[in-house]
N, C-alpha and C. Protein backbone atom coordinates (compact mmCIF):
# COMPACT_ATOMS: atom_id res chain seq x y z
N UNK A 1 1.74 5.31 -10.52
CA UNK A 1 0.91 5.22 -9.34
C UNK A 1 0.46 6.59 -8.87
N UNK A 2 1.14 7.70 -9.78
CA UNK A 2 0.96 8.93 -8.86
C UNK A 2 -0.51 9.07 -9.14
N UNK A 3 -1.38 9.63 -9.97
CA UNK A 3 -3.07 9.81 -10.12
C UNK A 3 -3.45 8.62 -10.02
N UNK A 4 -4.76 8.67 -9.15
CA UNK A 4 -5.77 7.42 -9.28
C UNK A 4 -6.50 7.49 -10.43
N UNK A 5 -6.66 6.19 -10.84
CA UNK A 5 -8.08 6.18 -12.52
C UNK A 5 -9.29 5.64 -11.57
N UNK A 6 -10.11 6.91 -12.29
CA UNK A 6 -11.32 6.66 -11.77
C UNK A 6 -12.09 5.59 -12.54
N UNK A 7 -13.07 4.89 -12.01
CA UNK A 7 -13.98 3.63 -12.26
C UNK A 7 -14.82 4.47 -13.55
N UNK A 8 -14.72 3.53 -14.94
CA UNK A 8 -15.77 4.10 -15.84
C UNK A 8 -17.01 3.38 -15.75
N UNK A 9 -18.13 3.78 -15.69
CA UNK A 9 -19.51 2.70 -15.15
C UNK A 9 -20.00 2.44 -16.30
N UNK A 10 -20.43 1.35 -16.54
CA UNK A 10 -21.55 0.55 -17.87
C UNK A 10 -22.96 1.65 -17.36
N UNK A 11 -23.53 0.89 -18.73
CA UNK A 11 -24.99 2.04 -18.26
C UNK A 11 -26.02 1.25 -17.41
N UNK A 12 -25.94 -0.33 -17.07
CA UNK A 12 -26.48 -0.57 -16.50
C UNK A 12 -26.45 -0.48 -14.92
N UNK A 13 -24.48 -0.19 -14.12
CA UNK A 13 -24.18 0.07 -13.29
C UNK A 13 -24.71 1.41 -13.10
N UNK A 14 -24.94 2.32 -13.91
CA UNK A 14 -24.79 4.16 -13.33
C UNK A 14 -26.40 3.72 -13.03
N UNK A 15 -27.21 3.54 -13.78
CA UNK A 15 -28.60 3.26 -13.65
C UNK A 15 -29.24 2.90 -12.10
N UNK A 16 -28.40 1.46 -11.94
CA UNK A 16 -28.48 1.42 -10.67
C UNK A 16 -28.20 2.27 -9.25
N UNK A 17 -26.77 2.89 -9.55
CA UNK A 17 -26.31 3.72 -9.07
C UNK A 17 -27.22 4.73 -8.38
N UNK A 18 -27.71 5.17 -9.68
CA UNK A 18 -28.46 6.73 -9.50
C UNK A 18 -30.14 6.27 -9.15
N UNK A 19 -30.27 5.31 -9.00
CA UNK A 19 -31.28 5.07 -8.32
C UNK A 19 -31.14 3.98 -7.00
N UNK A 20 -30.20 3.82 -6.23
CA UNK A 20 -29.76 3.94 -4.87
C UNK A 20 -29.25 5.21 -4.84
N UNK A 21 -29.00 6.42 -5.40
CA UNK A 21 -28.62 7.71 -4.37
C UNK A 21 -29.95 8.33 -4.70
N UNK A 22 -31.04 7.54 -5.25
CA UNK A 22 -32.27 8.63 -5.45
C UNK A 22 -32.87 7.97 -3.81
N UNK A 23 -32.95 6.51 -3.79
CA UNK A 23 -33.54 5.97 -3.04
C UNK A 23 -33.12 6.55 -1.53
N UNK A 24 -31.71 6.55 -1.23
CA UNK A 24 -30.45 7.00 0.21
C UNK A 24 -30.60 8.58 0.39
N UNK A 25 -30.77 9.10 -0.63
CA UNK A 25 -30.72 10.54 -0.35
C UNK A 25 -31.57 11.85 -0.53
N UNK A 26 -31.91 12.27 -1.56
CA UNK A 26 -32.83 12.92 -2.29
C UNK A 26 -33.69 12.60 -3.42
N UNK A 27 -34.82 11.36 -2.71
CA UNK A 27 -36.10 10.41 -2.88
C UNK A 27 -36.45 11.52 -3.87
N UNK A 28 -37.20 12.56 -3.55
CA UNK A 28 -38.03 13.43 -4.02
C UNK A 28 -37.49 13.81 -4.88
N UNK A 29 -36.99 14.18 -5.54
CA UNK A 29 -35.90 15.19 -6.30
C UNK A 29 -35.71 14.35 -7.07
N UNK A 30 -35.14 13.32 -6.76
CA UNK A 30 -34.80 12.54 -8.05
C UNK A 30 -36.27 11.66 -8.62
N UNK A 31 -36.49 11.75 -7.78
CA UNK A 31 -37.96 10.92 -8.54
C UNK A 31 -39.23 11.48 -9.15
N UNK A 32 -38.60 13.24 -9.21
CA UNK A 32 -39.33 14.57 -9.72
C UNK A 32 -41.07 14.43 -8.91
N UNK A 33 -40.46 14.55 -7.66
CA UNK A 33 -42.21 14.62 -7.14
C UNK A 33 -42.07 16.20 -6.76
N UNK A 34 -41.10 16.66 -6.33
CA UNK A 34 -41.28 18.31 -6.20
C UNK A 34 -41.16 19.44 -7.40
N UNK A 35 -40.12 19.00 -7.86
CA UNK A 35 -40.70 20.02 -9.34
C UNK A 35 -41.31 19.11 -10.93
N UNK A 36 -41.28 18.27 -10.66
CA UNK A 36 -41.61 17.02 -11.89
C UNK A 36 -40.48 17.13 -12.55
N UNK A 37 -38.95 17.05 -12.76
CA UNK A 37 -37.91 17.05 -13.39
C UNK A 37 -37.16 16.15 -12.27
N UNK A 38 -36.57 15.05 -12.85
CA UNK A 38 -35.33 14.07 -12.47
C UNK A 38 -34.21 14.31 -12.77
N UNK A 39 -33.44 14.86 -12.04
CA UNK A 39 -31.95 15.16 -12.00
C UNK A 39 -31.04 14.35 -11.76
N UNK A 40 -30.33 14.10 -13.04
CA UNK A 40 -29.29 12.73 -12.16
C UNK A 40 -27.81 13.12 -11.59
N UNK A 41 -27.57 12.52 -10.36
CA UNK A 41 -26.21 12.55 -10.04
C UNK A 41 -24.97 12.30 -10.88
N UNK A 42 -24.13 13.26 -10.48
CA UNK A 42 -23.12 13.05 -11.35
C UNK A 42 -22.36 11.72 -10.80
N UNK A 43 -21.69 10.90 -11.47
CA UNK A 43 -21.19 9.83 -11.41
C UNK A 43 -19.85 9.85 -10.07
N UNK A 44 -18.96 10.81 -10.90
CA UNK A 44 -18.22 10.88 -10.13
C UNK A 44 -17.90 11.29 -9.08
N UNK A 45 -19.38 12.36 -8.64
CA UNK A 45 -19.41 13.01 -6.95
C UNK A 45 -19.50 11.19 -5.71
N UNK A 46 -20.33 10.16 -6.82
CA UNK A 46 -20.42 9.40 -6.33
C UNK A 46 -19.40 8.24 -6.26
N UNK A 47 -18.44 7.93 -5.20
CA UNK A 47 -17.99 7.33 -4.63
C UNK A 47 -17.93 5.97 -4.64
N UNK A 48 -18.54 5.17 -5.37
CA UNK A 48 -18.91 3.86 -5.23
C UNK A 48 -18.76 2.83 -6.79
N UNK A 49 -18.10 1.70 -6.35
CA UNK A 49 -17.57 1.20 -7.27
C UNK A 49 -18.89 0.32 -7.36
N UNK A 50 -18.40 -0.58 -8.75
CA UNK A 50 -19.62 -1.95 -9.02
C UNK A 50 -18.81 -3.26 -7.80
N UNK A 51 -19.76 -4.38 -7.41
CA UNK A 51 -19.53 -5.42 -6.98
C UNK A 51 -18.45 -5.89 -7.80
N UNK A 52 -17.44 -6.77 -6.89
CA UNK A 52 -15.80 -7.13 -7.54
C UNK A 52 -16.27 -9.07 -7.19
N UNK A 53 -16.74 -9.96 -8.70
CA UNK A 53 -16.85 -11.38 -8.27
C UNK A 53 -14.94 -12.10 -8.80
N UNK A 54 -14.38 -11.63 -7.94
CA UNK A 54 -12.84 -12.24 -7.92
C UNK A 54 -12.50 -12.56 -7.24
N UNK A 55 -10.92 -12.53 -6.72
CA UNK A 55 -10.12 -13.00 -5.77
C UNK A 55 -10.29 -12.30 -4.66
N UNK A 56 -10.07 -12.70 -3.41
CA UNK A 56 -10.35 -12.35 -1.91
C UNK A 56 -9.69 -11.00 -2.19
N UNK A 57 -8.49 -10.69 -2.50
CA UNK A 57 -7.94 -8.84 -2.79
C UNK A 57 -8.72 -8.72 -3.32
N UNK A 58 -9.30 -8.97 -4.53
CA UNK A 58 -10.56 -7.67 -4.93
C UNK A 58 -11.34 -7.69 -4.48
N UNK A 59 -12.37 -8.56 -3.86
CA UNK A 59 -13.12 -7.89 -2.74
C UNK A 59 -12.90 -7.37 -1.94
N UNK A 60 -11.54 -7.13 -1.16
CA UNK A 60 -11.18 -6.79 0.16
C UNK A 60 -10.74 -5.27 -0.55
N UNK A 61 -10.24 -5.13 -1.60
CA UNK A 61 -9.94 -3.78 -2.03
C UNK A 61 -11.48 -3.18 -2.68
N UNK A 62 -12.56 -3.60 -3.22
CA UNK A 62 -13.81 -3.36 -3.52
C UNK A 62 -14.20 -3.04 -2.56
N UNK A 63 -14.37 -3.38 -1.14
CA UNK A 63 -14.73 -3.29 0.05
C UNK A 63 -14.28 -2.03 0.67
N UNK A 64 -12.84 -1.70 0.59
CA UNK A 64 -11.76 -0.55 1.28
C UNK A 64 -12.51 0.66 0.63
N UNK A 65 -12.41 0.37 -0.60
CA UNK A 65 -12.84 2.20 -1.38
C UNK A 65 -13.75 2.57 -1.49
N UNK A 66 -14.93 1.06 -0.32
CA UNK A 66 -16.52 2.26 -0.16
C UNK A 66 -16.36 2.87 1.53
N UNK A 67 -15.31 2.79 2.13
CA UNK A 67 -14.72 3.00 3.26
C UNK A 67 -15.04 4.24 3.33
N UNK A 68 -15.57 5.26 4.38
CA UNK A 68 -15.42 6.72 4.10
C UNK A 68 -13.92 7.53 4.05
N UNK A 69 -13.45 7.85 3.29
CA UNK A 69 -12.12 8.74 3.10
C UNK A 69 -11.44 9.10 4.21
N UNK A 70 -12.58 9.71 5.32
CA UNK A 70 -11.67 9.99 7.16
C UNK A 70 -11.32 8.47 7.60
N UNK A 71 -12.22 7.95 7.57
CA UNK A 71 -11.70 6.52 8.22
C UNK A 71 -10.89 5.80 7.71
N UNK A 72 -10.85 5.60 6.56
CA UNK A 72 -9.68 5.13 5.39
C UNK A 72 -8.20 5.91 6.10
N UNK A 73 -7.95 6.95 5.79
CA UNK A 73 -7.05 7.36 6.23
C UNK A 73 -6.55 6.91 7.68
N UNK A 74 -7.35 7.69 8.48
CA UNK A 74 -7.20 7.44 9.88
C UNK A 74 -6.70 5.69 10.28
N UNK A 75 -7.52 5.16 9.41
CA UNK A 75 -6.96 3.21 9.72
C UNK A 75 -5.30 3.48 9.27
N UNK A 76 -4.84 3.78 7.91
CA UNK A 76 -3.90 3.70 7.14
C UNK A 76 -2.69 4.02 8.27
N UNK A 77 -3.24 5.38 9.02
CA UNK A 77 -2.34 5.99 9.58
C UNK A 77 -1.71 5.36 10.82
N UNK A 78 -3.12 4.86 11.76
CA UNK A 78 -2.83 4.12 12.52
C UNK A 78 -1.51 3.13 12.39
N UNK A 79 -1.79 1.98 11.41
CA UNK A 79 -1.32 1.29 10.81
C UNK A 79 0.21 1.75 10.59
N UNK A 80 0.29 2.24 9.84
CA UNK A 80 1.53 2.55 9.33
C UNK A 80 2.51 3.26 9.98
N UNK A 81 1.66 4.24 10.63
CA UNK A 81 2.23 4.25 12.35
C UNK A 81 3.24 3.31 13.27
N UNK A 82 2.08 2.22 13.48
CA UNK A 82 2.72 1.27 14.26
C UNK A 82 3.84 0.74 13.66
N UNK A 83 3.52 0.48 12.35
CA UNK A 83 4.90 -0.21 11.56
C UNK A 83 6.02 0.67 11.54
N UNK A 84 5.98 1.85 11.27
CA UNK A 84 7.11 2.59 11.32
C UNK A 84 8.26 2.95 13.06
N UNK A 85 6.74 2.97 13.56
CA UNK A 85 7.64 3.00 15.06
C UNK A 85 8.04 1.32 15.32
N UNK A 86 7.25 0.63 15.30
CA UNK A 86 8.28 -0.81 15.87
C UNK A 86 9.67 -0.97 14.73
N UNK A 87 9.82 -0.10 13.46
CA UNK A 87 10.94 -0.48 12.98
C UNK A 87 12.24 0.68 13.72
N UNK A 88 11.10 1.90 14.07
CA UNK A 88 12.53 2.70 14.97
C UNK A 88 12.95 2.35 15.84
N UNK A 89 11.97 1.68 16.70
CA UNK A 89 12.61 0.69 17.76
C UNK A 89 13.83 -0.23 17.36
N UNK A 90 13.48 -1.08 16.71
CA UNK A 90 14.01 -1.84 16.33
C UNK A 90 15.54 -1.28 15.29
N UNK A 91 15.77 -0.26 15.06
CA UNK A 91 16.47 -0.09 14.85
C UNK A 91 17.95 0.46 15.93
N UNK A 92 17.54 0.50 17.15
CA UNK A 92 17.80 0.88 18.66
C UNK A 92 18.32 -0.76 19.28
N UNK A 93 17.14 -1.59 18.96
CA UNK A 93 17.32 -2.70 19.79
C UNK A 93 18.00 -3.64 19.12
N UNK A 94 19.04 -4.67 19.20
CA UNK A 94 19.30 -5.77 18.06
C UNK A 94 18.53 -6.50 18.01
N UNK A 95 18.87 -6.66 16.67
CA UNK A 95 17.87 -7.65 15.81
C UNK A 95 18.13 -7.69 14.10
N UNK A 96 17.66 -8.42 13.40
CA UNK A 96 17.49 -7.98 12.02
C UNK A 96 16.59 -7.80 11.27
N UNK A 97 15.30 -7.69 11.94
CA UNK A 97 14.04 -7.25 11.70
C UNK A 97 13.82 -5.47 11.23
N UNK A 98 14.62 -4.76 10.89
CA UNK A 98 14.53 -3.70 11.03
C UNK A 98 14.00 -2.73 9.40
N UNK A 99 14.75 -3.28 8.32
CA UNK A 99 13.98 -2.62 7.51
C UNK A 99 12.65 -3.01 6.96
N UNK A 100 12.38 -4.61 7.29
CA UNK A 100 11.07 -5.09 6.72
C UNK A 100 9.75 -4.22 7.37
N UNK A 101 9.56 -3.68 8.83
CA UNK A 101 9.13 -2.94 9.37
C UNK A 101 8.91 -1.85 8.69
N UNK A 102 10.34 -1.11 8.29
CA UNK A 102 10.13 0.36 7.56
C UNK A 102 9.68 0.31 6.27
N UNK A 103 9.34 -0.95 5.80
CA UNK A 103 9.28 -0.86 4.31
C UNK A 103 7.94 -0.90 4.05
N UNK A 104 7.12 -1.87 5.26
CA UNK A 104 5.93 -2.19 5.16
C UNK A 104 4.87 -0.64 5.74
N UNK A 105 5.63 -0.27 6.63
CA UNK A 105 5.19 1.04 7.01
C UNK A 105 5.00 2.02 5.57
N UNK A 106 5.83 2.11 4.92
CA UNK A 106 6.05 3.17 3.95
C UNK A 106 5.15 2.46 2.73
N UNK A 107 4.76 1.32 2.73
CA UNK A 107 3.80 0.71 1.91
C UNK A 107 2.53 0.71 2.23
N UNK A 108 2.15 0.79 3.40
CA UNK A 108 1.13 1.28 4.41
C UNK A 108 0.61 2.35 3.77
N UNK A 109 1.45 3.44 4.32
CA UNK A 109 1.12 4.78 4.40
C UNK A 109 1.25 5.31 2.81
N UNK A 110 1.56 4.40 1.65
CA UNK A 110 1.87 5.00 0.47
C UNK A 110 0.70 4.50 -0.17
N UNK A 111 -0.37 3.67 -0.03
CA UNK A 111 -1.97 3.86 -0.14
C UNK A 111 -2.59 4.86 -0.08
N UNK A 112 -2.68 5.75 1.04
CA UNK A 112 -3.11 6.88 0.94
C UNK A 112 -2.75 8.42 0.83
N UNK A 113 -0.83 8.38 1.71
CA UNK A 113 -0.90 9.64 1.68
C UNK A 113 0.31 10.02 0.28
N UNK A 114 0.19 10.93 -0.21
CA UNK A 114 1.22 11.07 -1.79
C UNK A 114 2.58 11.53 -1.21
N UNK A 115 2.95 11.79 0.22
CA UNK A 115 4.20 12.32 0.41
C UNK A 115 4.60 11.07 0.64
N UNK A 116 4.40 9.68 1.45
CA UNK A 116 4.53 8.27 1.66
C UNK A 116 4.95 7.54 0.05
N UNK A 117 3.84 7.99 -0.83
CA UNK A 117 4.28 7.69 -2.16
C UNK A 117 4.76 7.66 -2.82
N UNK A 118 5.53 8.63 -2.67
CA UNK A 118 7.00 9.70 -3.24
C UNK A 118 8.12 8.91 -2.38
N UNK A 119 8.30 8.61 -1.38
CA UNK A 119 9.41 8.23 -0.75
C UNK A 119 9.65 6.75 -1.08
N UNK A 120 8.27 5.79 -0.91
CA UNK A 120 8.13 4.81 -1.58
C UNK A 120 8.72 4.78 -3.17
N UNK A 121 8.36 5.39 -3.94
CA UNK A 121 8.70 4.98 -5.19
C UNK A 121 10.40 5.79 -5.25
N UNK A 122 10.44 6.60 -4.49
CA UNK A 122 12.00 6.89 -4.84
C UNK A 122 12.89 5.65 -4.15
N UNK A 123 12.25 4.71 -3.51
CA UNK A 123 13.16 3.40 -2.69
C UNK A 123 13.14 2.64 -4.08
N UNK A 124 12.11 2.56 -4.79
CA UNK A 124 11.80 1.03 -5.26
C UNK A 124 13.11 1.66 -6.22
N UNK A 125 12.88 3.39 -6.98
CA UNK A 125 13.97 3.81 -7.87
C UNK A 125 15.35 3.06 -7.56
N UNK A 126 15.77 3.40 -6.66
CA UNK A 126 17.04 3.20 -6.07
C UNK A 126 17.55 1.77 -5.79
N UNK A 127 16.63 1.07 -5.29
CA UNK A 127 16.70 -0.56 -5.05
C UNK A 127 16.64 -1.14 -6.59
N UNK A 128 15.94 -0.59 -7.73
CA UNK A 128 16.10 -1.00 -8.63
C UNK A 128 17.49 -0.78 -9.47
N UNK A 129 18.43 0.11 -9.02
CA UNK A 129 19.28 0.93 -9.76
C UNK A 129 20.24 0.02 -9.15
N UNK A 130 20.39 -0.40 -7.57
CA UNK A 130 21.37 -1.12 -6.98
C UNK A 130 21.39 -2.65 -7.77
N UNK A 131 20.44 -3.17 -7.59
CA UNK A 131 19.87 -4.37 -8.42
C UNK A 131 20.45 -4.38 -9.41
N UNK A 132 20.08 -3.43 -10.43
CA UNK A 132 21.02 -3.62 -11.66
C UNK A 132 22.24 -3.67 -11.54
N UNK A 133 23.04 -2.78 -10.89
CA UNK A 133 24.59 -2.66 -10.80
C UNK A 133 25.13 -4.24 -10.29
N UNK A 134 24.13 -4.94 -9.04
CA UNK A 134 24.96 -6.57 -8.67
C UNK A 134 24.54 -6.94 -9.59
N UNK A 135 23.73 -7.20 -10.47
CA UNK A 135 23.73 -8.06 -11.34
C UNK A 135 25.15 -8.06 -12.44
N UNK A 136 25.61 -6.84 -12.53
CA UNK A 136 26.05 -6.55 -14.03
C UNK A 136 27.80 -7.51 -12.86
N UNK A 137 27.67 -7.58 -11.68
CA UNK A 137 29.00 -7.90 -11.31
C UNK A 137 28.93 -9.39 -11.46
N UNK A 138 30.57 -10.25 -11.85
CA UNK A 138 30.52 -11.08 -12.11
C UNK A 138 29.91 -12.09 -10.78
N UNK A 139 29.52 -13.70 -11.02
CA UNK A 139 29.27 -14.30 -10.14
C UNK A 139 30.29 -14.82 -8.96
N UNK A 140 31.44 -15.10 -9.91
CA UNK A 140 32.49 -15.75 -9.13
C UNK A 140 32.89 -14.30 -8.01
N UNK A 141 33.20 -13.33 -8.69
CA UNK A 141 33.20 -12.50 -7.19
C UNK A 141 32.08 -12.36 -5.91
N UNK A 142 31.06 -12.50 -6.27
CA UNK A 142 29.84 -12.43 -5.46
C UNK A 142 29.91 -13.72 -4.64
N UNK A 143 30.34 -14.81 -4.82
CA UNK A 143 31.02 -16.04 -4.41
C UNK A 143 32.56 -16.29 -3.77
N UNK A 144 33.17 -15.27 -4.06
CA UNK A 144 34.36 -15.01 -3.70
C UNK A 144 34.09 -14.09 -2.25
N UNK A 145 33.46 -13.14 -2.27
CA UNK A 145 32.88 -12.38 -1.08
C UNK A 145 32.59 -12.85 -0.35
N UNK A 146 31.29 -13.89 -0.34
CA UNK A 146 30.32 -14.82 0.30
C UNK A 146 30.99 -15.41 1.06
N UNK A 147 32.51 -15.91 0.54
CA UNK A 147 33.01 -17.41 1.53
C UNK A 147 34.29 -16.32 2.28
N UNK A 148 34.77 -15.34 2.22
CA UNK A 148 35.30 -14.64 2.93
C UNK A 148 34.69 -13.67 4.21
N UNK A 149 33.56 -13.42 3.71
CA UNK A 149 32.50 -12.65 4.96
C UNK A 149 32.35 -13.78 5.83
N UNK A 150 31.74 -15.14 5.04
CA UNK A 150 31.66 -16.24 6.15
C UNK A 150 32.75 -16.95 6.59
N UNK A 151 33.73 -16.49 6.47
CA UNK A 151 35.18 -17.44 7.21
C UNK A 151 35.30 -16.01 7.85
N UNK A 152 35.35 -14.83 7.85
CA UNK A 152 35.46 -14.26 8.95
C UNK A 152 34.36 -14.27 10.26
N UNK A 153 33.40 -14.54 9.71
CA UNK A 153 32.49 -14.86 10.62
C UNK A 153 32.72 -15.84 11.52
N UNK A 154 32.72 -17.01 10.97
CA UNK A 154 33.20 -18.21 11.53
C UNK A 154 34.46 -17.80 12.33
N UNK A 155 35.53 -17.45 12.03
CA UNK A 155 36.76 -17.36 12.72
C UNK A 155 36.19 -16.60 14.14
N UNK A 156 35.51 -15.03 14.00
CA UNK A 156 35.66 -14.37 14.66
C UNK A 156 34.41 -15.52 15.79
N UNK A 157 33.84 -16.18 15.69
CA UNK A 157 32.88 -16.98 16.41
C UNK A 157 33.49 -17.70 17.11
N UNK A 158 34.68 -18.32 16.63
CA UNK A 158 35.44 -19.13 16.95
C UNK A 158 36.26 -18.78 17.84
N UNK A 159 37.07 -17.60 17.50
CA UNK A 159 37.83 -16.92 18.89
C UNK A 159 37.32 -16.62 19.56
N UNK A 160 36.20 -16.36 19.99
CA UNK A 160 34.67 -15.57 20.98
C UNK A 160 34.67 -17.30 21.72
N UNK A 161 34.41 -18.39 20.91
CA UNK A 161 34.06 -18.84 22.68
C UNK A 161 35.09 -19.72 22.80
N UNK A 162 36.40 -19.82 22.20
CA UNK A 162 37.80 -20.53 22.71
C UNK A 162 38.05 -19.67 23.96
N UNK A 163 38.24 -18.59 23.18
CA UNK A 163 39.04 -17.37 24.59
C UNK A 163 37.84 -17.04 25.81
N UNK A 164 36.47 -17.49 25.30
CA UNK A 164 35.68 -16.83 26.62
C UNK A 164 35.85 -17.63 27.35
N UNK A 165 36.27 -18.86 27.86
CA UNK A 165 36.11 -19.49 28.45
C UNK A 165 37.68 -19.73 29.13
């Protein structure tokens, strides 16, 4: 995920291309009425992908990356913002809402910014590494755990409202 791949264009996409940035920008120039020579844009100064006929994400992501770059960000940040602070909250207040918040935040913000990206993929590292290790443990202990966490639970529930009362 670390480099983005840039879009390779068919020749019928660049074609078009370069004649909407002749049409949007420098008419003259590209259409050699001031020196009689047509200069074409380079592809990749230009920003703009082909039409996406797929699933609602690819249009909605076809849509995002003709976004201008300040505003892209600036949304991301917003965003990921909010998610990260309602999970610090929430890590203050009870509840058990607390890492889905930080995770979505750091998934947020790992769209655009590469230090978000880095922290992101060193979680998924690590969550993947934990993952492996319960798996490799047998079941019957993982079952053996399960009904002891929940009989202490239960018990300790149990003395909470015999004695509160």
């Amino acid at each position: 995920m670390g480099g983005r791949k840039r879009f390779q264009a068919d020749n019928n996409f660049s074609q078009n291309l370069v004649e909407d940035y002749c049409y949007f920008t420098e008419r003259e120039v590209c259409m050699g009425l001031d020196s009689g020579q047509n200069p074409e844009p380079d592809l990749e100064t230009l920003s703009v992908t082909p039409p996406v006929n797929g699933t609602w994400r690819e249009r909605f992501l076809h849509r995002w990356r003709n976004v201008p770059n300040a505003v892209r960000k600036t949304v991301v940040l917003v965003v990921g913002g909010t998610l990260l602070a309602i999970g610090g909250v929430l890590v203050i207040l009870p509840g058990p809402f607390t890492l889905p918040f930080v995770v979505a935040a750091l998934a947020v913000l790992a769209s655009e910014f590469v230090w978000a990206e880095r922290i992101f993929m060193r979680g998924q590292k690590i969550t993947g590494q934990v993952v492996g290790r319960v798996r490799q443990v047998p079941v019957w202990i993982i079952v053996c755990v399960g009904l002891f966490v929940a009989s202490g639970m239960a018990a300790t529930a149990y003395w909470w409202f015999i004695h509160r009362v």
